[in-house]
Protein backbone atom coordinates (compact mmCIF):
# COMPACT_ATOMS: atom_id res chain seq x y z
CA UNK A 1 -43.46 -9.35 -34.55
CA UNK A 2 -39.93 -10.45 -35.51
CA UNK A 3 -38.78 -13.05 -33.31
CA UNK A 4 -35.26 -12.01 -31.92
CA UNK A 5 -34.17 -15.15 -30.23
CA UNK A 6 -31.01 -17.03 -31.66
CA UNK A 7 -31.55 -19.75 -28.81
CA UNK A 8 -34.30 -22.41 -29.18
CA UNK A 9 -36.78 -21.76 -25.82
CA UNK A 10 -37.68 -24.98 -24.16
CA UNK A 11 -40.57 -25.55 -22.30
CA UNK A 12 -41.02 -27.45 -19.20
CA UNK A 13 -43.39 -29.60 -17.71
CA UNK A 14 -42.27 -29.43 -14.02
CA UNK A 15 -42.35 -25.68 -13.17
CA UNK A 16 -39.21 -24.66 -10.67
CA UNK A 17 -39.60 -22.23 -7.66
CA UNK A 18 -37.61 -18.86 -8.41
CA UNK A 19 -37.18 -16.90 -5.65
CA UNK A 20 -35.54 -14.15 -4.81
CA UNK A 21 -32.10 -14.47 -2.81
CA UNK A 22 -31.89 -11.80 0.06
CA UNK A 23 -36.04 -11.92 1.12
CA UNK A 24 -36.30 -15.92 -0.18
CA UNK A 25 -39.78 -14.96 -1.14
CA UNK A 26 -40.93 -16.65 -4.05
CA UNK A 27 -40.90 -14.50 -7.22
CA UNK A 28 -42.44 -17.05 -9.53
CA UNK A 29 -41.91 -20.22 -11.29
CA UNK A 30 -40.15 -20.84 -14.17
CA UNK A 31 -42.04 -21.61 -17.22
CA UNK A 32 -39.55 -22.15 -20.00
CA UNK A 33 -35.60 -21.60 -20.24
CA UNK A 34 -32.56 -20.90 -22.53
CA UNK A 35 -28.91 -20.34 -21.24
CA UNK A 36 -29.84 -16.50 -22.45
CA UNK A 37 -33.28 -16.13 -20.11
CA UNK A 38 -36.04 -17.55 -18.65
CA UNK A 39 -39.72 -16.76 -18.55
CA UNK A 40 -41.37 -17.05 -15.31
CA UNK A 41 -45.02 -17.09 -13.99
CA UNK A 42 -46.50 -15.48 -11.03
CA UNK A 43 -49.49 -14.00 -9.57
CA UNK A 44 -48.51 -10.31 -9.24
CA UNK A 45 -46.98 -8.21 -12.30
CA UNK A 46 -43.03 -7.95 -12.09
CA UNK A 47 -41.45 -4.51 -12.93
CA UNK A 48 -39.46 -4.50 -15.94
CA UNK A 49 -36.11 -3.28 -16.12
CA UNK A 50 -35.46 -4.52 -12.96
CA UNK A 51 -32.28 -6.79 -12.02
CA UNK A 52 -33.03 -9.11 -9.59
CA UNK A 53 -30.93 -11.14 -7.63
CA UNK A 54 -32.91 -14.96 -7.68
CA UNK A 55 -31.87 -18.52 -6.99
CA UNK A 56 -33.83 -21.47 -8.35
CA UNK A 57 -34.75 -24.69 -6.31
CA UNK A 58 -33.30 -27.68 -8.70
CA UNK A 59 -33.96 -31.26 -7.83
CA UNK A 60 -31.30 -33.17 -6.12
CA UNK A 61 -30.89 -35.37 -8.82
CA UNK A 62 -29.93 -33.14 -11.07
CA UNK A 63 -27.77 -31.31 -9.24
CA UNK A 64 -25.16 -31.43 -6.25
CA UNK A 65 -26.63 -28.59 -5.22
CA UNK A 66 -29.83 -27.07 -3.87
CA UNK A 67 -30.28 -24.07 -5.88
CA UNK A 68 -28.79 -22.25 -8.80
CA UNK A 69 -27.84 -18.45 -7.90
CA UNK A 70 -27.57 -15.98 -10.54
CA UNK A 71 -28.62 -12.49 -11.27
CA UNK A 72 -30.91 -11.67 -14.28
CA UNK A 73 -32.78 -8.67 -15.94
CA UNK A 74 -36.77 -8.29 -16.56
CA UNK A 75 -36.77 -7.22 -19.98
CA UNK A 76 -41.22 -7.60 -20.71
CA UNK A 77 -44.27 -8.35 -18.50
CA UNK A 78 -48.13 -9.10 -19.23
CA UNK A 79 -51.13 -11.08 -18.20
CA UNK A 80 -50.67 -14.78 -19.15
CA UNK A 81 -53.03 -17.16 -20.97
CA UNK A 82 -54.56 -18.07 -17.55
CA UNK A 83 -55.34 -14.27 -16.94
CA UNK A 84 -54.88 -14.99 -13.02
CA UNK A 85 -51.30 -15.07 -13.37
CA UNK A 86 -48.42 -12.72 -15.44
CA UNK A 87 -45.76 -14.13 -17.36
CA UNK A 88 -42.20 -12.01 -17.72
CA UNK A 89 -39.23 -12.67 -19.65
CA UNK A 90 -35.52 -12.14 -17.94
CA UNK A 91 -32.17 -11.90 -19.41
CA UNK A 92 -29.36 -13.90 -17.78
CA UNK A 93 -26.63 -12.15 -16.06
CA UNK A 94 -23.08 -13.36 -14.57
CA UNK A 95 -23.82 -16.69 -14.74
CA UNK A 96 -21.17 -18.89 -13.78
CA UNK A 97 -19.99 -21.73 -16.60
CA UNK A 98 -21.12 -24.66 -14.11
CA UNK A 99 -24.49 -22.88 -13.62
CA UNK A 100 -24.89 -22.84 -17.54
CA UNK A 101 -24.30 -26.75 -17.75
CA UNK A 102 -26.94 -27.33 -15.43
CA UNK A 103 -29.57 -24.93 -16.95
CA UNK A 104 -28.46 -27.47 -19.98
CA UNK A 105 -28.87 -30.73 -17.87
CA UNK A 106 -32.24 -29.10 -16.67
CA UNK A 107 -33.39 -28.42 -19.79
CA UNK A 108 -32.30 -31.85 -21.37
CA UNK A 109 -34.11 -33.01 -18.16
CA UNK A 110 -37.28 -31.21 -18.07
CA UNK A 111 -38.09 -29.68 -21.28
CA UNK A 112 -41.15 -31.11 -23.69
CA UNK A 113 -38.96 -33.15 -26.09
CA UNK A 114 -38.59 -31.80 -29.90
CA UNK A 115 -40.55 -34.15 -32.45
């Protein structure tokens, strides 16, 4: 398979809630991030081709805020490594500029570090 990302995906090691904004039921939590998409894991399969309105809990000290809101596309779904869970990629939409720097600050802040 031909990989089609032009964005290096970073992984994290602290996994952050994603939920989605008008039920605030969790959806999953995010596995790994670029200011393109996200992946995120859950226990149930989500449909693809979906858009979803979500917000993500951030940590206070990276943020002023509580949550990033945003609105994003599920573009695959399938069983994860850990075959109890699913793992589904989304594509970033209407993202506001500010919201971009912190998916930057969270990824500086969270994601494995490149050797």
């Amino acid at each position: 398979m031909v990989e089609k990302r032009k964005i290096k995906r970073r992984h994290l090691i602290y996994y952050l809630k994603v939920l989605e904004t008008k039920t605030n039921e969790v959806l999953g939590y995010l596995v790994d991030i670029t200011t393109q998409g996200i992946m995120i894991m859950s226990e149930e399969p989500i449909e693809v081709d979906k858009t979803f309105h979500l917000k993500m809990l951030v940590q206070s000290e990276m943020s002023n805020k509580e949550y990033l809101q945003f609105d994003a596309t599920s573009k695959w779904c399938r069983k994860s490594i850990n075959s109890d869970f699913y793992d589904s990629g989304f594509e970033l939409l209407n993202m506001p500029t500010d919201d971009f720097k912190k998916i930057e600050e969270i990824i500086e802040e969270l994601g494995f570090r490149d050797r």
